[in-house]
PDB file of N, CA and C in Angstrom:
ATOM      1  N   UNK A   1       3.081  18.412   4.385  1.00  0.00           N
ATOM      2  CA  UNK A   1       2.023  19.000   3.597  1.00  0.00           C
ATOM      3  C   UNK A   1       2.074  18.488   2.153  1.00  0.00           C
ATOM      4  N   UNK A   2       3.383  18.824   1.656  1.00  0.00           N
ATOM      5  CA  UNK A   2       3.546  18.429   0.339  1.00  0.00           C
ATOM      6  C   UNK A   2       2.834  16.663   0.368  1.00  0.00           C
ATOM      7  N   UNK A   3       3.469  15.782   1.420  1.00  0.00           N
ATOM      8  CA  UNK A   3       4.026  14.672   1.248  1.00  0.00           C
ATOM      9  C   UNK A   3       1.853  14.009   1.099  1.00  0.00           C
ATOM     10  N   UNK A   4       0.987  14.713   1.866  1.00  0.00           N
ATOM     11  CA  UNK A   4      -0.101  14.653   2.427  1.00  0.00           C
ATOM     12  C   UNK A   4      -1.028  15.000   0.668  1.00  0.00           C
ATOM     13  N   UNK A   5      -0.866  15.700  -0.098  1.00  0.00           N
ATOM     14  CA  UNK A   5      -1.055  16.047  -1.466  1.00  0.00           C
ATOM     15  C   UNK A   5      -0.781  15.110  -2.227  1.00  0.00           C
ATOM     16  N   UNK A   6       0.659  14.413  -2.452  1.00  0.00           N
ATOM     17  CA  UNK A   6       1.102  13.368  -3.175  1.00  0.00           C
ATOM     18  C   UNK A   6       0.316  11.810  -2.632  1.00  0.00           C
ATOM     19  N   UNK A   7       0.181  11.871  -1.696  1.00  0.00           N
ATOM     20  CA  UNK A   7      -0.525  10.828  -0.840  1.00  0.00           C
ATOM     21  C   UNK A   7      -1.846  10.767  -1.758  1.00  0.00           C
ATOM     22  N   UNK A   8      -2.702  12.193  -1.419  1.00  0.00           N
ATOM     23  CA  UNK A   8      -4.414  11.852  -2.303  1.00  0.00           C
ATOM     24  C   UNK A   8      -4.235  11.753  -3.424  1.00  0.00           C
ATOM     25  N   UNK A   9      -3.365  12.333  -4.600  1.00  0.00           N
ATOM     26  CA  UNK A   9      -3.108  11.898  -5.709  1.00  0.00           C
ATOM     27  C   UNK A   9      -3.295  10.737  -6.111  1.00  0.00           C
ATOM     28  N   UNK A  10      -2.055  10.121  -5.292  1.00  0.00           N
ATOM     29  CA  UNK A  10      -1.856   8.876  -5.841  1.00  0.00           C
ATOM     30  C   UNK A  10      -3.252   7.631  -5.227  1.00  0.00           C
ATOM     31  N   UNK A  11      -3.579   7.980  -3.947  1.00  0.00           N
ATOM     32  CA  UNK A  11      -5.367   7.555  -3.716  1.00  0.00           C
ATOM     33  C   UNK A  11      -6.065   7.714  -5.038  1.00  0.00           C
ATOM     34  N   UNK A  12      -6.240   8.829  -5.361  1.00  0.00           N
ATOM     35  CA  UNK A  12      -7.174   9.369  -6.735  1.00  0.00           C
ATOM     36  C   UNK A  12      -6.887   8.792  -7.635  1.00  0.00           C
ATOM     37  N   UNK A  13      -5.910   8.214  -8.240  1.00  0.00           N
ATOM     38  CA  UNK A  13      -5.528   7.265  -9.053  1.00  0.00           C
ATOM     39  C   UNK A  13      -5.462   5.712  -8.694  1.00  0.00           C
ATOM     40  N   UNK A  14      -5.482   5.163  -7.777  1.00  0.00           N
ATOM     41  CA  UNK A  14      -5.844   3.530  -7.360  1.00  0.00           C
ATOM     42  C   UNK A  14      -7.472   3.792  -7.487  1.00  0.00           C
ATOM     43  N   UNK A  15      -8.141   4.681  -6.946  1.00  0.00           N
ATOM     44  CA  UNK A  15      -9.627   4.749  -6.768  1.00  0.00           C
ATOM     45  C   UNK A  15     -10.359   4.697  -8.437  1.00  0.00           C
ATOM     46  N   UNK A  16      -9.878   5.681  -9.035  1.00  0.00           N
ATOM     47  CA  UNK A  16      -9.975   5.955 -10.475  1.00  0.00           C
ATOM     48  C   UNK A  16      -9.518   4.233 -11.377  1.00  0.00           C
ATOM     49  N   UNK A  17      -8.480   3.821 -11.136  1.00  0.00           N
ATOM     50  CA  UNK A  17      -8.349   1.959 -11.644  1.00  0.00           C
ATOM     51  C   UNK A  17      -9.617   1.319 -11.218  1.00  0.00           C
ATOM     52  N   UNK A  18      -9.990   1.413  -9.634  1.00  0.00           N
ATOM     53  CA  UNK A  18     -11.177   0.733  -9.181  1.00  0.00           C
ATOM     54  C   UNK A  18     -12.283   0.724  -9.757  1.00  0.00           C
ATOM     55  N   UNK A  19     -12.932   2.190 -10.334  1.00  0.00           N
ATOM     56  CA  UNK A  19     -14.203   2.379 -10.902  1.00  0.00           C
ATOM     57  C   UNK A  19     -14.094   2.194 -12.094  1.00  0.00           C
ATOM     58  N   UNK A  20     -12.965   2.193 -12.974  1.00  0.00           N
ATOM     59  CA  UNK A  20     -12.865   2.134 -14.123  1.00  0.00           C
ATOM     60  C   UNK A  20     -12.264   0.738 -15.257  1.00  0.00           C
ATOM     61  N   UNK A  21     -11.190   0.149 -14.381  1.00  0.00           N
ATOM     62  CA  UNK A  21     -10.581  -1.186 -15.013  1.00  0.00           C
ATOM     63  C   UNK A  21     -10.733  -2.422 -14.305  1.00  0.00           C
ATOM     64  N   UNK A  22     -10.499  -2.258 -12.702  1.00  0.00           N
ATOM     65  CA  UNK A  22     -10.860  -3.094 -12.093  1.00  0.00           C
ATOM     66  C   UNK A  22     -12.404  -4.208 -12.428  1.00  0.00           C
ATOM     67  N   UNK A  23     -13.320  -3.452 -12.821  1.00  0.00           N
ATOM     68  CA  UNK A  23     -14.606  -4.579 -12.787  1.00  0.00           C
ATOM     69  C   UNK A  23     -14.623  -5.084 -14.052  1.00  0.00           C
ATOM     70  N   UNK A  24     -13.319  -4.768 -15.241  1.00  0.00           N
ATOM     71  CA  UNK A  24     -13.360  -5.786 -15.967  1.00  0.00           C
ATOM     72  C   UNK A  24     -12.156  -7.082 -15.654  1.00  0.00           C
ATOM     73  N   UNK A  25     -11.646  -7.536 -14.490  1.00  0.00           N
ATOM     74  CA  UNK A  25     -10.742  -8.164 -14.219  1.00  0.00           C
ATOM     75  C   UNK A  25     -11.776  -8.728 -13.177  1.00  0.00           C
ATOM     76  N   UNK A  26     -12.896  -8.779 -12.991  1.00  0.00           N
ATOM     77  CA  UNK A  26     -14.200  -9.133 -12.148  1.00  0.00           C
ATOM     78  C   UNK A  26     -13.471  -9.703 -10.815  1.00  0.00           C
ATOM     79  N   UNK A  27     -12.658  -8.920 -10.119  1.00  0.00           N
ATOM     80  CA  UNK A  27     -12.698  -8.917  -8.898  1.00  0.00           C
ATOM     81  C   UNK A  27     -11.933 -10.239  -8.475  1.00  0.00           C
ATOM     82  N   UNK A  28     -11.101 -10.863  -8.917  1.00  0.00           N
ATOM     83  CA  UNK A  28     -10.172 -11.646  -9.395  1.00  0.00           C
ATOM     84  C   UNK A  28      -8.859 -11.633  -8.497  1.00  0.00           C
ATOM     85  N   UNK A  29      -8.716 -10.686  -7.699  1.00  0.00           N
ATOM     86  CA  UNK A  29      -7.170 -10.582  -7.097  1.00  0.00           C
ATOM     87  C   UNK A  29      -6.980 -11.690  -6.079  1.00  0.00           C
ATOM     88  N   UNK A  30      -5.933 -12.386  -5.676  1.00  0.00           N
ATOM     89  CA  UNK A  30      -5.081 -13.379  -4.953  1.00  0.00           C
ATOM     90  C   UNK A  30      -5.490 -13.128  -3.382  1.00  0.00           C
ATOM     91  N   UNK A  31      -5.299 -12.010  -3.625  1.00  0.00           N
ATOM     92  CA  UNK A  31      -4.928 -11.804  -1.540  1.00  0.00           C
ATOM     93  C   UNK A  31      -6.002 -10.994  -1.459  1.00  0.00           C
ATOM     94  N   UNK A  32      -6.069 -11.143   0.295  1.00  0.00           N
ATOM     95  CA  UNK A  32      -7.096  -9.881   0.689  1.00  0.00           C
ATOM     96  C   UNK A  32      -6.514  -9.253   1.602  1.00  0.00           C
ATOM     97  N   UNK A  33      -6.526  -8.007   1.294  1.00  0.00           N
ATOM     98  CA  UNK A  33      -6.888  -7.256   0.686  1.00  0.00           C
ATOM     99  C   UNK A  33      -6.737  -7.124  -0.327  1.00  0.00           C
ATOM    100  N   UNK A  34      -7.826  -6.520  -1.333  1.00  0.00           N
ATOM    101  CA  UNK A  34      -7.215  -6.393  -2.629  1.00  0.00           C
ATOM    102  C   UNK A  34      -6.203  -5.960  -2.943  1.00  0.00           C
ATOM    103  N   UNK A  35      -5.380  -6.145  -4.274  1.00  0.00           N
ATOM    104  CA  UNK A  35      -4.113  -5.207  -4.357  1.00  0.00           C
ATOM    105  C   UNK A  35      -4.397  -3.878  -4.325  1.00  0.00           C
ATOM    106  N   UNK A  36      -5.779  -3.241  -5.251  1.00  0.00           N
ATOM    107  CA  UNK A  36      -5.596  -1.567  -4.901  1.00  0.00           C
ATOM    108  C   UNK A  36      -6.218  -1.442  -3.826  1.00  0.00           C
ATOM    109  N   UNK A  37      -7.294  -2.087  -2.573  1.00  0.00           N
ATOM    110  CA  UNK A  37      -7.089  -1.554  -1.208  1.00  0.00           C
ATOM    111  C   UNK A  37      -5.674  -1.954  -0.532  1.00  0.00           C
ATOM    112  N   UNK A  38      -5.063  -2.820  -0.623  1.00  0.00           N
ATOM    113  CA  UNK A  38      -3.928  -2.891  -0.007  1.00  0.00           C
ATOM    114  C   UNK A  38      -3.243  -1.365  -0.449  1.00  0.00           C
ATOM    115  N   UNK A  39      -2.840  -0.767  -1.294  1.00  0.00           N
ATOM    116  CA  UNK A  39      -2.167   0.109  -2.192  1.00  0.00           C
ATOM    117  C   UNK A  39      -2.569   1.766  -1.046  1.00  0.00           C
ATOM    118  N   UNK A  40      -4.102   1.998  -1.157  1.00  0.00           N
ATOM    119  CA  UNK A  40      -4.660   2.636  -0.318  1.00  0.00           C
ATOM    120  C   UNK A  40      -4.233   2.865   0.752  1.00  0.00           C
ATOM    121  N   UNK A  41      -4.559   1.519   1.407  1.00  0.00           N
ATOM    122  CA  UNK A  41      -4.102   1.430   2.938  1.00  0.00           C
ATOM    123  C   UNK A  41      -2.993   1.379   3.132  1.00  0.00           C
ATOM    124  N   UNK A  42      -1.672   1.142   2.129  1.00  0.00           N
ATOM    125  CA  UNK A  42      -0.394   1.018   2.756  1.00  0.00           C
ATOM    126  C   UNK A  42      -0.107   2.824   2.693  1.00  0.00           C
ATOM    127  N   UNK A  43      -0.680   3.443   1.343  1.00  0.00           N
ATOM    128  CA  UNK A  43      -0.411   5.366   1.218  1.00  0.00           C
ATOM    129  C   UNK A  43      -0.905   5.664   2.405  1.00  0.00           C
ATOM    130  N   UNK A  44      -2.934   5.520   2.706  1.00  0.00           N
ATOM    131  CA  UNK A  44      -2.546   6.295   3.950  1.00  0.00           C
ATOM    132  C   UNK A  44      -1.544   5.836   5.123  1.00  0.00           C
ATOM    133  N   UNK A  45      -1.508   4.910   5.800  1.00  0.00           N
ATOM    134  CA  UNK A  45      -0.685   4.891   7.211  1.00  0.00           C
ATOM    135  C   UNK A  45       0.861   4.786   6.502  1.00  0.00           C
ATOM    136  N   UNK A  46       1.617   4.740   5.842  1.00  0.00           N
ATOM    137  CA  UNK A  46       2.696   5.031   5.276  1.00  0.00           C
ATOM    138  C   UNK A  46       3.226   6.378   4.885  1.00  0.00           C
ATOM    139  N   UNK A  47       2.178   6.831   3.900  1.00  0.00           N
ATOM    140  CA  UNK A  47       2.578   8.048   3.086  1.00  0.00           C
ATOM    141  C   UNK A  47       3.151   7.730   1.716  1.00  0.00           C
ATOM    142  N   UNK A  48       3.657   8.339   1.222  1.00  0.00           N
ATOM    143  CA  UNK A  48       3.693   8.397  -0.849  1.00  0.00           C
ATOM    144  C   UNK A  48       4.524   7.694  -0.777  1.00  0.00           C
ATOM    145  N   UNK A  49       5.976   7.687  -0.338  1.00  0.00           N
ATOM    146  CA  UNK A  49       7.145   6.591  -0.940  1.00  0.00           C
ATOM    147  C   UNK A  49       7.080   5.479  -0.691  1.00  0.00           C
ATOM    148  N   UNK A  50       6.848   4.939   1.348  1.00  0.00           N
ATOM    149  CA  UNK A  50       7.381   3.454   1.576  1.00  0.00           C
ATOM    150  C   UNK A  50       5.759   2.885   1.014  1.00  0.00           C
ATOM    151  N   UNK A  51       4.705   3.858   0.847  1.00  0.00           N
ATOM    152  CA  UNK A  51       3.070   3.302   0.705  1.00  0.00           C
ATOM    153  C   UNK A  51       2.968   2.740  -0.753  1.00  0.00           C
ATOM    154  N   UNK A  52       4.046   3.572  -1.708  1.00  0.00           N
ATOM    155  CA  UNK A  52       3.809   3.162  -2.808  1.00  0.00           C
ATOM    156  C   UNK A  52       4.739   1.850  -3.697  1.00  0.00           C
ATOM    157  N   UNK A  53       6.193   1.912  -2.700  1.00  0.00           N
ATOM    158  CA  UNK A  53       6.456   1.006  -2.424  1.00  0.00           C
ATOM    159  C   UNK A  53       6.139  -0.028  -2.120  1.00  0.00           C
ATOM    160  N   UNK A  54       5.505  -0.396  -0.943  1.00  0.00           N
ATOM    161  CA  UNK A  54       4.762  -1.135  -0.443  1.00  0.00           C
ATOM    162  C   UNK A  54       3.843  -1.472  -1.716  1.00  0.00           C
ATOM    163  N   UNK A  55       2.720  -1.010  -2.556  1.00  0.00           N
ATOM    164  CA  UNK A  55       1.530  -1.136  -3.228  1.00  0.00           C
ATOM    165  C   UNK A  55       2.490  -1.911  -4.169  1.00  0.00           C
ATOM    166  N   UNK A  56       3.227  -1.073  -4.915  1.00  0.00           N
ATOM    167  CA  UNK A  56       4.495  -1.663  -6.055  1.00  0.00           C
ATOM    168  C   UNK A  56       4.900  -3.548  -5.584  1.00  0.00           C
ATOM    169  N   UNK A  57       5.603  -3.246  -4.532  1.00  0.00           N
ATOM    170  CA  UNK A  57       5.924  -5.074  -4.492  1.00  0.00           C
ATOM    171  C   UNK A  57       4.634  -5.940  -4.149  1.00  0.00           C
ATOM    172  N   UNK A  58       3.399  -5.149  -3.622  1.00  0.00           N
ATOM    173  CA  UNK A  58       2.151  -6.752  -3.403  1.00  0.00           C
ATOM    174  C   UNK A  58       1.973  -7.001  -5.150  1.00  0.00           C
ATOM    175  N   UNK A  59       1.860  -5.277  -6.210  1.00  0.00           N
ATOM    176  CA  UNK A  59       1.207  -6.401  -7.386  1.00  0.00           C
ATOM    177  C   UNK A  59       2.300  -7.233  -8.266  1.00  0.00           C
ATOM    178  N   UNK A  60       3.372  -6.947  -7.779  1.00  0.00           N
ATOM    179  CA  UNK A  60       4.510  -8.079  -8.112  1.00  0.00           C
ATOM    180  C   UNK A  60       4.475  -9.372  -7.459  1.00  0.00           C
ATOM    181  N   UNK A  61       4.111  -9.767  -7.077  1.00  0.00           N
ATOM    182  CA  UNK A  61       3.849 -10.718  -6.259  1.00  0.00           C
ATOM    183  C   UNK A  61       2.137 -11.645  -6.442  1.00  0.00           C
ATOM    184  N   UNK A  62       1.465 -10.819  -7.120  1.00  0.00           N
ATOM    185  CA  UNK A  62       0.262 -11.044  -7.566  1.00  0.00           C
ATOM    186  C   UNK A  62       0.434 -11.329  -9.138  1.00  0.00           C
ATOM    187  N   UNK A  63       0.331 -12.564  -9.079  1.00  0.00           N
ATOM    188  CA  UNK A  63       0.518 -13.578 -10.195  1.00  0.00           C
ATOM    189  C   UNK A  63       0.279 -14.469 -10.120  1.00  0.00           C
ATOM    190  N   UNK A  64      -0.104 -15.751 -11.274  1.00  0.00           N
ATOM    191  CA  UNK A  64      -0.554 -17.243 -10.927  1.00  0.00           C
ATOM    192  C   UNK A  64      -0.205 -17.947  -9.970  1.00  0.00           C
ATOM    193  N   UNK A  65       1.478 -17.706 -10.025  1.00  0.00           N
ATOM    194  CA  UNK A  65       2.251 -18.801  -9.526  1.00  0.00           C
ATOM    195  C   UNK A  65       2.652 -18.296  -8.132  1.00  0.00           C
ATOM    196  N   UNK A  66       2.434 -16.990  -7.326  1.00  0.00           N
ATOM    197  CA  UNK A  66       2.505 -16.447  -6.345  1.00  0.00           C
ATOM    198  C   UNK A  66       1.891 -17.065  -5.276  1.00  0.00           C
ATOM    199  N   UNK A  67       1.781 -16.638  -4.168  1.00  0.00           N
ATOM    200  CA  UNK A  67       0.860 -16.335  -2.656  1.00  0.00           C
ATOM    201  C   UNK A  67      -0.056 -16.297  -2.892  1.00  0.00           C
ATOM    202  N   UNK A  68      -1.353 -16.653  -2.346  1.00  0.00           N
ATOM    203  CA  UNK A  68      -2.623 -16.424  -1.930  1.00  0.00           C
ATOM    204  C   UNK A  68      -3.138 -16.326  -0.619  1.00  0.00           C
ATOM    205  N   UNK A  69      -4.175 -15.668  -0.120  1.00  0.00           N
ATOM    206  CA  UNK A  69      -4.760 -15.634   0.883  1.00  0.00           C
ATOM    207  C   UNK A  69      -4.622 -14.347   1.170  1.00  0.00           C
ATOM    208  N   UNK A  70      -4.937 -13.791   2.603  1.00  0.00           N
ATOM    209  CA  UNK A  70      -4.389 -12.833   3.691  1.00  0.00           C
ATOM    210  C   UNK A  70      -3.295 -12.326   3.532  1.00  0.00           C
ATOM    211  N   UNK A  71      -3.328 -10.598   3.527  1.00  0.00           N
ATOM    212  CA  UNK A  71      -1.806 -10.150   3.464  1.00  0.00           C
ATOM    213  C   UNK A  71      -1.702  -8.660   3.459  1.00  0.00           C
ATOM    214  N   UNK A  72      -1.493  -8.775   4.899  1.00  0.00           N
ATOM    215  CA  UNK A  72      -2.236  -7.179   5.497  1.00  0.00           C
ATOM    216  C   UNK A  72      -1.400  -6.344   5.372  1.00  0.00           C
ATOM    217  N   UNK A  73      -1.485  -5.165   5.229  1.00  0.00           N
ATOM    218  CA  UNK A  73      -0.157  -3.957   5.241  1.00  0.00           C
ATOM    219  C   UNK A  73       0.543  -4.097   6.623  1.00  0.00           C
ATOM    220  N   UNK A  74       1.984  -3.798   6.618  1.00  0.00           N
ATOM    221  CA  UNK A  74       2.743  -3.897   7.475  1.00  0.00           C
ATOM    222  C   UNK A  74       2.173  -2.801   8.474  1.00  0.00           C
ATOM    223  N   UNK A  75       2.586  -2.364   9.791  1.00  0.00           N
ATOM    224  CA  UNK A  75       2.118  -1.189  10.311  1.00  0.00           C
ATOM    225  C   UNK A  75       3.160  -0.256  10.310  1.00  0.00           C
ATOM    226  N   UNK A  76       2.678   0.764  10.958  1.00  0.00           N
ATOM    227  CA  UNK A  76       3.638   1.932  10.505  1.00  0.00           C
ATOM    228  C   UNK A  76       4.375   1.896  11.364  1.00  0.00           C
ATOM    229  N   UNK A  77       5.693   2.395  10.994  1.00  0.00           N
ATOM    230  CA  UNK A  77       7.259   2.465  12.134  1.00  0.00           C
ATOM    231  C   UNK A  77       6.644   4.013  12.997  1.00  0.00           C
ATOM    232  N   UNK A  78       7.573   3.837  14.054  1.00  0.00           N
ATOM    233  CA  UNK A  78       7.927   5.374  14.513  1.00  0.00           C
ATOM    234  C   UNK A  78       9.148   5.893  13.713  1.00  0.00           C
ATOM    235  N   UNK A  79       9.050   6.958  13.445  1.00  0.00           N
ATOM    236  CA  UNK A  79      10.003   7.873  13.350  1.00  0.00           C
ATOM    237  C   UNK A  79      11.709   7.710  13.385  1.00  0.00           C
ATOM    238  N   UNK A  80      12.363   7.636  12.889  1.00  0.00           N
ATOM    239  CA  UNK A  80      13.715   7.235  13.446  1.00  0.00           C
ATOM    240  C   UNK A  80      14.216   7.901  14.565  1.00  0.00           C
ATOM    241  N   UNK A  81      13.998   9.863  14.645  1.00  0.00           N
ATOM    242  CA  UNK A  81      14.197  10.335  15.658  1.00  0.00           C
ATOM    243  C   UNK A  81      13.951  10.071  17.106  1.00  0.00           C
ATOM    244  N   UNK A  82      12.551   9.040  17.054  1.00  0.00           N
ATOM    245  CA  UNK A  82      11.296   8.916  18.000  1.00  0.00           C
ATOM    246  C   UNK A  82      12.307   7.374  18.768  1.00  0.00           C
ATOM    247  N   UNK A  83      13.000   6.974  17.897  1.00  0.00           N
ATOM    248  CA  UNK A  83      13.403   5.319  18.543  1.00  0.00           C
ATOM    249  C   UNK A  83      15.069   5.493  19.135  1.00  0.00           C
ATOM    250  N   UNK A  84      15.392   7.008  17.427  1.00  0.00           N
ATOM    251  CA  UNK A  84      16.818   6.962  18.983  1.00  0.00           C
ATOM    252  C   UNK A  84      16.578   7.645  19.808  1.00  0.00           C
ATOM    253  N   UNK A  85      15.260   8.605  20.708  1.00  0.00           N
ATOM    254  CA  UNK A  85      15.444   9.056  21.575  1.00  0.00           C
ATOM    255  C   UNK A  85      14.597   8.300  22.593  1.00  0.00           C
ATOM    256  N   UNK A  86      14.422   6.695  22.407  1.00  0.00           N
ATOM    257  CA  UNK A  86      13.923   5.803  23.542  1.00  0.00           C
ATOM    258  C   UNK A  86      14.672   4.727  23.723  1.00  0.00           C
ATOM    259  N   UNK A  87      16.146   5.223  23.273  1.00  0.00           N
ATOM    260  CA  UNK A  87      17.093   4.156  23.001  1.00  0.00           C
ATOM    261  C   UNK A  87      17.561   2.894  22.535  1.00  0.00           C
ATOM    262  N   UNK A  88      16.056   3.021  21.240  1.00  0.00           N
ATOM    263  CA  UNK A  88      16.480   1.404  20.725  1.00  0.00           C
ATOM    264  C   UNK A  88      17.385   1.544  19.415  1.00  0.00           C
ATOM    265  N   UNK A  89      17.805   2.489  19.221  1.00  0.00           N
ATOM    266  CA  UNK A  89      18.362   2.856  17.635  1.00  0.00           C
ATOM    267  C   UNK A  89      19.734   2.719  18.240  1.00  0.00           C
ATOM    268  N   UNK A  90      20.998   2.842  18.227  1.00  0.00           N
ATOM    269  CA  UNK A  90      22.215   3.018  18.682  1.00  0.00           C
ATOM    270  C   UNK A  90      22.783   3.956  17.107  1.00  0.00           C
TER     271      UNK A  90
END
């Protein structure tokens, strides 16, 4: 619940960059997805820490001398509980 709150927050704030700073950097980012839809999409199917994590290292990586192109959010794990009880965790 908590974790689901911190999640739209931090949405409400990539969305809020979008309408507000983003269209003076005229749409300019390296990869696609953008860095703040990448950011989005990694919070929702992630959640607040590994999502913001995740958002944190693409705009490090978004720089002149970086990557370009394609560069989709990872997908989401199962559960740790969920993998040692199908026996791939030891």
């Amino acid at each position: 619940m908590l974790g689901r709150l911190i999640t739209r927050i931090l949405i409400l704030g990539v969305r809020a960059y979008q309408v507000t700073l983003s269209p003076l950097f005229h749409g300019c980012c390296r990869f696609e997805p953008s860095c703040s839809n990448y950011c989005i999409e990694a919070l929702q199917r992630h959640g607040p820490l590994r999502g913001l994590w995740l958002g944190v290292r693409r705009l490090l990586r978004c720089h002149p001398f970086g990557a370009f192109g394609p560069d989709p959010v990872p997908p989401a794990r199962p559960p740790r509980h969920k993998l040692h009880a199908q026996g791939n965790l030891k």
